[in-house]
N, C-alpha and C. Protein backbone atom coordinates (compact mmCIF):
# COMPACT_ATOMS: atom_id res chain seq x y z
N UNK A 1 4.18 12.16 -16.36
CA UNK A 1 3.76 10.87 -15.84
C UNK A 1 4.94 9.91 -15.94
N UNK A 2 5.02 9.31 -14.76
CA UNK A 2 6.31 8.53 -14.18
C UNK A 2 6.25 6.83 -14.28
N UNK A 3 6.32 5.94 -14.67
CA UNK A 3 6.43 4.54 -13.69
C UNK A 3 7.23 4.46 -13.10
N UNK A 4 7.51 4.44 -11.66
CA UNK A 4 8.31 4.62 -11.64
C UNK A 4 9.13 3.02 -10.78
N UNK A 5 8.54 2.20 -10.43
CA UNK A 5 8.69 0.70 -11.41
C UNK A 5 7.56 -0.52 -11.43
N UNK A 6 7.49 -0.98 -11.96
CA UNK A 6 6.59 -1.93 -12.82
C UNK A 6 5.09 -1.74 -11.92
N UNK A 7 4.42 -1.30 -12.30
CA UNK A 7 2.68 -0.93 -11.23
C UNK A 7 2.81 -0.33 -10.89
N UNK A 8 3.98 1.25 -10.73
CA UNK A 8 3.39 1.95 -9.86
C UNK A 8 3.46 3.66 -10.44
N UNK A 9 2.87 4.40 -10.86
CA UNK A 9 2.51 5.63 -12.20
C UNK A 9 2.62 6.67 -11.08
N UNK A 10 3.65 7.79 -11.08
CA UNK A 10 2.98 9.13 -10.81
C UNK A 10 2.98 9.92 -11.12
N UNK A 11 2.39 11.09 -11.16
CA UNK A 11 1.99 12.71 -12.04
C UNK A 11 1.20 13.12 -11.38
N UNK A 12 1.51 14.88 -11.53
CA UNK A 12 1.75 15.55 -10.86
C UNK A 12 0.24 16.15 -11.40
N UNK A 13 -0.91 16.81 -10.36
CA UNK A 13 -2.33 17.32 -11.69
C UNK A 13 -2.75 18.50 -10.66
N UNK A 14 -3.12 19.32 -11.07
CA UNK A 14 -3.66 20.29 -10.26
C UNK A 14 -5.37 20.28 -10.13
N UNK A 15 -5.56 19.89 -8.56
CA UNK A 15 -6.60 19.35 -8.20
C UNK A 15 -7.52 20.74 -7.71
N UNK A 16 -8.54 21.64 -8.72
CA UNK A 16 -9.39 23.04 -8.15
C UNK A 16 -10.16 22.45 -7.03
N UNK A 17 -11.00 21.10 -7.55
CA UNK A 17 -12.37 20.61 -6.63
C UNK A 17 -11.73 19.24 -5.50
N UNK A 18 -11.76 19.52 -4.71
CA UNK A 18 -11.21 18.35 -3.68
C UNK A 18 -12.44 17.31 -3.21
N UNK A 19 -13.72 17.69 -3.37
CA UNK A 19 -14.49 16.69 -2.72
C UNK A 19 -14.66 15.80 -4.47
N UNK A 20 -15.01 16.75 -5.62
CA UNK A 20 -14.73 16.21 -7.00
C UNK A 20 -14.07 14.70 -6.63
N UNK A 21 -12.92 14.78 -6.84
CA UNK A 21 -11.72 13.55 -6.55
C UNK A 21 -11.58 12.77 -5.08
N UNK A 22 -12.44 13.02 -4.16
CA UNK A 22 -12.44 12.35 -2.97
C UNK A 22 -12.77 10.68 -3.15
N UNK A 23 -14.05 10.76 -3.98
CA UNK A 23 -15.03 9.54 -4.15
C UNK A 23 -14.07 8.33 -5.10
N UNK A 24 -12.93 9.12 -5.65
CA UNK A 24 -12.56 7.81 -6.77
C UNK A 24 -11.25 7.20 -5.85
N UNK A 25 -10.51 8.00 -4.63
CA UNK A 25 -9.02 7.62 -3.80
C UNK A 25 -9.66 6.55 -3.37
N UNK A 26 -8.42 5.89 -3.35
CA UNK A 26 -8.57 4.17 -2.34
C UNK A 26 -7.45 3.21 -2.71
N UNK A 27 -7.73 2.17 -2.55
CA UNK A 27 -6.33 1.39 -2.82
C UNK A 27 -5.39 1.91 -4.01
N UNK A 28 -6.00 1.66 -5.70
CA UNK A 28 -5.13 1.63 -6.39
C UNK A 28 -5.13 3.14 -6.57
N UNK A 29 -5.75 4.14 -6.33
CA UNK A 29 -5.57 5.20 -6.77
C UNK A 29 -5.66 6.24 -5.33
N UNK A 30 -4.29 7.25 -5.41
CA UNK A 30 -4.10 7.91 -3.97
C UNK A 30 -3.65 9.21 -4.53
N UNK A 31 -3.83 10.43 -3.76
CA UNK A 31 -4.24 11.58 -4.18
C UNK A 31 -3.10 12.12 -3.14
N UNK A 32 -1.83 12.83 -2.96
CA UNK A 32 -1.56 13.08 -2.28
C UNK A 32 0.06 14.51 -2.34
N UNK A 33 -0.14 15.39 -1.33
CA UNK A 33 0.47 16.86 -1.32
C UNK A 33 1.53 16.58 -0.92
N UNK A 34 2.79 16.12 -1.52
CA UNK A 34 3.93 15.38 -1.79
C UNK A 34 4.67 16.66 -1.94
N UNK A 35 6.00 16.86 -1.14
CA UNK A 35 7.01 17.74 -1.42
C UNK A 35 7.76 18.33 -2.57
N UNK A 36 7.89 16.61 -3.32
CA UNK A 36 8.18 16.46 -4.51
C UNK A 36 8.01 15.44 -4.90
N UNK A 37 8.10 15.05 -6.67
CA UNK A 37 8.57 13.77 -7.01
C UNK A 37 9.30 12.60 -5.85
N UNK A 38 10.36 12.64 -5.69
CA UNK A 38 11.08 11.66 -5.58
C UNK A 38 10.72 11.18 -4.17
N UNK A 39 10.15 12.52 -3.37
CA UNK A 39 9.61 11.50 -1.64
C UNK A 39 8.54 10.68 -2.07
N UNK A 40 7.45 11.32 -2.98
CA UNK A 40 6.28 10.30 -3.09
C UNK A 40 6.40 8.84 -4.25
N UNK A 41 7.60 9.33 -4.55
CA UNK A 41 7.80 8.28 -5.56
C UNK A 41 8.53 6.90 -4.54
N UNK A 42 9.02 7.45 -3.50
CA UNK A 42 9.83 6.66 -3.00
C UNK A 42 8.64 5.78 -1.99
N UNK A 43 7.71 6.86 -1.52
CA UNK A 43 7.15 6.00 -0.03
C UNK A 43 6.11 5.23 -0.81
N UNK A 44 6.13 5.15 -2.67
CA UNK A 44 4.65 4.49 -3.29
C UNK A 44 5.62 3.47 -3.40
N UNK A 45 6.92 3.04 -3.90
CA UNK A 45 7.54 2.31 -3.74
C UNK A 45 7.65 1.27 -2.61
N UNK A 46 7.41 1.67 -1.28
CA UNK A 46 8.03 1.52 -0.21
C UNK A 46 6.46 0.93 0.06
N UNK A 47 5.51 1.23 0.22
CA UNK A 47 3.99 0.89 0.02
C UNK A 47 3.61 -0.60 -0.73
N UNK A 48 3.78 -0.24 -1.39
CA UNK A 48 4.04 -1.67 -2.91
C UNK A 48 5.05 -2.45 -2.49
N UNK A 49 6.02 -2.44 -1.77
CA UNK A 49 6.72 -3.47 -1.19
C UNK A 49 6.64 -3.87 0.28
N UNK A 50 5.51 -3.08 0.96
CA UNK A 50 5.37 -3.73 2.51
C UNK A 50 3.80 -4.57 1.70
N UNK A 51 3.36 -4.40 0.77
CA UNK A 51 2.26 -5.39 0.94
C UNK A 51 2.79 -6.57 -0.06
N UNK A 52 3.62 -6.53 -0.86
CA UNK A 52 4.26 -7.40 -1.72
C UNK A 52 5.06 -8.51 -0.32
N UNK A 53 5.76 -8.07 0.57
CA UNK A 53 6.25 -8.63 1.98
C UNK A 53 5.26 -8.75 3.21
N UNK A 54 3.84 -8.72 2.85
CA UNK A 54 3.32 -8.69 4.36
C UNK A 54 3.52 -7.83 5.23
N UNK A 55 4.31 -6.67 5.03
CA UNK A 55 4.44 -6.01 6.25
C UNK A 55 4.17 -4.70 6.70
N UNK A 56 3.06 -4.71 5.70
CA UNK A 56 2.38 -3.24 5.61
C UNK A 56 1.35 -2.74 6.73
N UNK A 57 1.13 -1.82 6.99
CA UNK A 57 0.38 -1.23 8.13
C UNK A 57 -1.02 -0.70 8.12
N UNK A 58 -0.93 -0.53 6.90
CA UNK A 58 -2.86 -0.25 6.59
C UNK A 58 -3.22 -1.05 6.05
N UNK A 59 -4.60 -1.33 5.91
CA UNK A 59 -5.12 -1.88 4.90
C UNK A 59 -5.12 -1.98 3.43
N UNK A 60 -4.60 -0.73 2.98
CA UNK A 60 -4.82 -0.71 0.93
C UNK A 60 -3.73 0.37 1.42
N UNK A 61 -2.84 0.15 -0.41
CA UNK A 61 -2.16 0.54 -0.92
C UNK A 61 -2.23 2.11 -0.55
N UNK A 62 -2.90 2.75 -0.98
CA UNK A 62 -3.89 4.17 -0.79
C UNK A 62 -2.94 4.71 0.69
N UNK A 63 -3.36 3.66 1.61
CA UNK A 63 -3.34 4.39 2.67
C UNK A 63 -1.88 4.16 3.61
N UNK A 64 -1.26 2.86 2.88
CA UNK A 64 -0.01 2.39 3.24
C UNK A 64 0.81 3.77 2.77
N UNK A 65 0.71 4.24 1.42
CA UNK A 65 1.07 5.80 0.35
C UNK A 65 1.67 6.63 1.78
N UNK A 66 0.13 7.00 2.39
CA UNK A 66 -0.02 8.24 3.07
C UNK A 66 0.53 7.92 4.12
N UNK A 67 0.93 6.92 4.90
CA UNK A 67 1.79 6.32 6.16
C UNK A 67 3.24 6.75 5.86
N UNK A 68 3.69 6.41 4.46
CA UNK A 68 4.88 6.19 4.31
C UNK A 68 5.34 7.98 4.08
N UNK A 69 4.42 8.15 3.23
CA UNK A 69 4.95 9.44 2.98
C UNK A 69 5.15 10.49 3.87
N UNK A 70 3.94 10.32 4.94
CA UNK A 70 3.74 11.19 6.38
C UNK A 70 4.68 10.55 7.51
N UNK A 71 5.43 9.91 7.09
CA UNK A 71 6.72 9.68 8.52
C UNK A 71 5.23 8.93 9.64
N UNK A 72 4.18 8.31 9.45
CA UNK A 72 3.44 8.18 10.38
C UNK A 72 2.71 6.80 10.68
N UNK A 73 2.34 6.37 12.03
CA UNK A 73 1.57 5.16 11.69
C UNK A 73 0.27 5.22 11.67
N UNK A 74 -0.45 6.46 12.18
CA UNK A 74 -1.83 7.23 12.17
C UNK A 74 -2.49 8.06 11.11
N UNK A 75 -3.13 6.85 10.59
CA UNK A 75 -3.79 7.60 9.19
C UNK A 75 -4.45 9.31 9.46
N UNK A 76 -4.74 9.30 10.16
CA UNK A 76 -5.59 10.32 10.68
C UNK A 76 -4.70 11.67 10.28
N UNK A 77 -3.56 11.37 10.85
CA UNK A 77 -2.40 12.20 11.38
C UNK A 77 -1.77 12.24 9.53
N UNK A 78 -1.61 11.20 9.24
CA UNK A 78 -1.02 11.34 7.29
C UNK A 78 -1.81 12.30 6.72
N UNK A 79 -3.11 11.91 6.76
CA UNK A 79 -3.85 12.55 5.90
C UNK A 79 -4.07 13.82 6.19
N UNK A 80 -3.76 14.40 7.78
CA UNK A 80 -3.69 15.80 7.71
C UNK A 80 -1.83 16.31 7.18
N UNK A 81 -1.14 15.59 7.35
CA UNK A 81 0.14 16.07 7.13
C UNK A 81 0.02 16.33 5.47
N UNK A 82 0.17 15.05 4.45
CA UNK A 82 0.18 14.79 3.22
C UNK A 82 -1.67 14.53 2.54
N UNK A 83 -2.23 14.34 2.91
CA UNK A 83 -3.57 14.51 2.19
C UNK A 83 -4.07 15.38 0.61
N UNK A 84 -4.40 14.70 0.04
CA UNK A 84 -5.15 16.33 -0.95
C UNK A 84 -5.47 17.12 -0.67
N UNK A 85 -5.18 18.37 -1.07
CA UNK A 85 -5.43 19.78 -0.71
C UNK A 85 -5.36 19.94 -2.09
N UNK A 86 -6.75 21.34 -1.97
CA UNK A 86 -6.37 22.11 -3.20
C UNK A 86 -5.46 22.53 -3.93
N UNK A 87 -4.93 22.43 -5.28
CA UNK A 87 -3.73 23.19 -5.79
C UNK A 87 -2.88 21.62 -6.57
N UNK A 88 -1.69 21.67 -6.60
CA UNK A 88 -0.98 20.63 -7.12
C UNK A 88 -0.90 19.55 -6.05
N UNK A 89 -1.24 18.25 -6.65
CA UNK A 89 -1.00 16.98 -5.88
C UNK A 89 -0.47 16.12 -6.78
N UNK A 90 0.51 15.66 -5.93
CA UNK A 90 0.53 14.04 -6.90
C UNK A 90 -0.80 12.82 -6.55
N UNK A 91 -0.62 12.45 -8.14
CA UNK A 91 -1.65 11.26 -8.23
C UNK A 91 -0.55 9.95 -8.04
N UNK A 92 -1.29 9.19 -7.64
CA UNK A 92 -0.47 7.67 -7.76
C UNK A 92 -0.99 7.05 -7.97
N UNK A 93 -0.63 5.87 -8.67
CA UNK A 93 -1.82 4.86 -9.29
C UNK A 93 -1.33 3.54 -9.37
N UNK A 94 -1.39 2.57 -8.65
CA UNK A 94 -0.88 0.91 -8.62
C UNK A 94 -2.00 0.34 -9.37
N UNK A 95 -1.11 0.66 -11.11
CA UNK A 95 -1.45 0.15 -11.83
C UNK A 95 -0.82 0.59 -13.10
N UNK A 96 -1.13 1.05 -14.14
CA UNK A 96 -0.44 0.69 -15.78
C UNK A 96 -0.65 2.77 -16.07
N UNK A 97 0.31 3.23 -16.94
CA UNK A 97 0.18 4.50 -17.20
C UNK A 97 -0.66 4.42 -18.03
N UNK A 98 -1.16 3.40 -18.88
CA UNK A 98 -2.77 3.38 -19.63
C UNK A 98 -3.96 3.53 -19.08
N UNK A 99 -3.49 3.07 -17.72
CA UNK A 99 -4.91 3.20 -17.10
C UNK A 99 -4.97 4.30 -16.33
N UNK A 100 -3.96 4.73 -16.27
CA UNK A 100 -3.96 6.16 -15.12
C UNK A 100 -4.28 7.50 -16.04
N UNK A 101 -3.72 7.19 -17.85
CA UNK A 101 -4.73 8.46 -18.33
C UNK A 101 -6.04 8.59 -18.53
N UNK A 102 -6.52 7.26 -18.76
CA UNK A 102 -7.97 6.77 -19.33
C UNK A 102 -8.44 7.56 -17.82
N UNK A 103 -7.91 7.60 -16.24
CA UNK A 103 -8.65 8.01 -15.46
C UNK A 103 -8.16 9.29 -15.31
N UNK A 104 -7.62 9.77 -15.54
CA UNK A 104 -7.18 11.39 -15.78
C UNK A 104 -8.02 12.15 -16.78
N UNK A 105 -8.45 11.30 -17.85
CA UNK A 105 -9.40 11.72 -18.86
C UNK A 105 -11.18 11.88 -18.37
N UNK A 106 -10.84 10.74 -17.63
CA UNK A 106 -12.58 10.50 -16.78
C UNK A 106 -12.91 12.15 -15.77
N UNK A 107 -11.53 11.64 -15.31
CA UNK A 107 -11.49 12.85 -14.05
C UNK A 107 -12.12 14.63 -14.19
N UNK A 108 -11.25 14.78 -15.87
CA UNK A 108 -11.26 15.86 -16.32
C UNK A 108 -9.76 16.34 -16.01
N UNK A 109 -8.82 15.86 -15.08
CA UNK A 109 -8.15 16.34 -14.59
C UNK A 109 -6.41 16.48 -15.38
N UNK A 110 -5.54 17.65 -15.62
CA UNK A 110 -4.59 18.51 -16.21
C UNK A 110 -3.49 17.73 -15.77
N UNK A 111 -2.74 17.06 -16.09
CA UNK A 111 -0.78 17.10 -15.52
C UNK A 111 -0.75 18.43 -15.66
N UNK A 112 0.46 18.75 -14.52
CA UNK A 112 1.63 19.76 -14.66
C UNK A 112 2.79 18.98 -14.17
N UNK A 113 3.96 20.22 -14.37
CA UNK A 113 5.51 19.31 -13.92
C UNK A 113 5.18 19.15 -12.61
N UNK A 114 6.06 17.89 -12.97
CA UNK A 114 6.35 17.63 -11.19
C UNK A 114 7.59 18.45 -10.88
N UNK A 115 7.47 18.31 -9.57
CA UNK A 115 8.82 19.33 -8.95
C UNK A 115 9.83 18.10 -8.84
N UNK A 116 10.90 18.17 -8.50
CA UNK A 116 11.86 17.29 -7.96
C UNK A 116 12.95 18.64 -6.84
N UNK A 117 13.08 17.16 -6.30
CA UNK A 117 13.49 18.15 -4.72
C UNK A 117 15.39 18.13 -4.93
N UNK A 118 15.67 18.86 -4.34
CA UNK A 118 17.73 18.62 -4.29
C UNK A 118 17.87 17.42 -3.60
N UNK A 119 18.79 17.23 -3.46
CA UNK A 119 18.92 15.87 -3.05
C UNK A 119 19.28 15.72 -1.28
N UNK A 120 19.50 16.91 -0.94
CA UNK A 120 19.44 16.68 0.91
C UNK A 120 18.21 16.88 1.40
N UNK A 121 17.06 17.55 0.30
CA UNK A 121 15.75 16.93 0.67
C UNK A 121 15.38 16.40 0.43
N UNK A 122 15.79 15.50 -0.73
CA UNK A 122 15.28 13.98 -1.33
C UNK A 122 15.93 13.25 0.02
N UNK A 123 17.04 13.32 0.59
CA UNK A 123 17.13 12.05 1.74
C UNK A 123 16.93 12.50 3.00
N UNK A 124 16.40 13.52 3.41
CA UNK A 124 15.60 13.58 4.94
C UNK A 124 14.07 12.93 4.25
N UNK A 125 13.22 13.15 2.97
CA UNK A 125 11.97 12.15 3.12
C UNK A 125 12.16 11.12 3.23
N UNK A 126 13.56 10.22 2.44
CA UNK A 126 13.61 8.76 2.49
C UNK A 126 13.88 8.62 3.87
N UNK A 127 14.65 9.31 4.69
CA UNK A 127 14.55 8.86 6.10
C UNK A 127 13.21 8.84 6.99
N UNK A 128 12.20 9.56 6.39
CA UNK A 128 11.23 9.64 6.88
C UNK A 128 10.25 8.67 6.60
N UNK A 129 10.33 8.15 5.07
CA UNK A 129 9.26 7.13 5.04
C UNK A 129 9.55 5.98 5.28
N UNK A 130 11.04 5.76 5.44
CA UNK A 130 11.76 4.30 5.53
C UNK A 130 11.44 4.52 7.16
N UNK A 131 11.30 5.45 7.87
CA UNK A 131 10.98 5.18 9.35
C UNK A 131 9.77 4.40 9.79
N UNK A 132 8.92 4.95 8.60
CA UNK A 132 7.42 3.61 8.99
C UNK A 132 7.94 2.11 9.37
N UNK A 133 8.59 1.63 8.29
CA UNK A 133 9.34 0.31 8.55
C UNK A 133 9.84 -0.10 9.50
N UNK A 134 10.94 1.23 10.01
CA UNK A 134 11.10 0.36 11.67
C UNK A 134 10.12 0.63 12.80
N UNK A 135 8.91 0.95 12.53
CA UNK A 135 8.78 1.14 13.48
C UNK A 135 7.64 0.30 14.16
């Protein structure tokens, strides 16, 4: 488990039941099949600063996540690219790593490592989620 800066927590949990964890995703908390660490760390970043600037494209945090991370402006289209799927997901949570175990504990739900990607695939995602922005 990451902050990875001030409000924004991620870790990595292996999700068996997908409809289980459907009912609790939404703004502060987003569920999502991230390449690695550092793309989803980057587009929760990138999320948290288009609504900190006004210039975000969805409605909640949650779904700004899945825009940024999916290179996309069609939720529809994110959530089939990057969405929860069974198996390892990152969690994200815009909010405090206190509060993200207290809901990891609720959940029932395990950390495992996160992966981290090399770094020429750490910067084709940043090109990808920084593309939401211009577009």
């Amino acid at each position: 488990m990451e902050e990875v800066v001030p409000g924004v927590v991620v870790t990595a949990v292996y999700v068996d039941e997908v409809e289980k964890l459907m009912p609790h995703l939404g703004s502060e908390l987003q569920a999502v099949n991230g390449p690695c660490f550092e793309a989803v760390a980057h587009s929760a970043i990138l999320a948290k600063r288009s609504f900190e600037r006004g210039t975000n494209r969805a409605k909640t945090l949650g779904g700004e996540l899945l825009l940024r991370l999916a290179g996309s402006l069609q939720i529809r289209e994110a959530i089939k690219k990057v969405g929860l799927r069974k198996g390892v997901n990152y969690l994200v949570f815009f909010g405090s790593k206190k509060e993200l175990k207290e809901i990891l504990e609720k959940l029932g739900l395990k950390e495992v490592p996160m992966q981290n990607c090399d770094p020429e695939r750490a910067k084709k995602h940043f090109e990808i989620s920084a593309l939401v922005e211009a577009l």
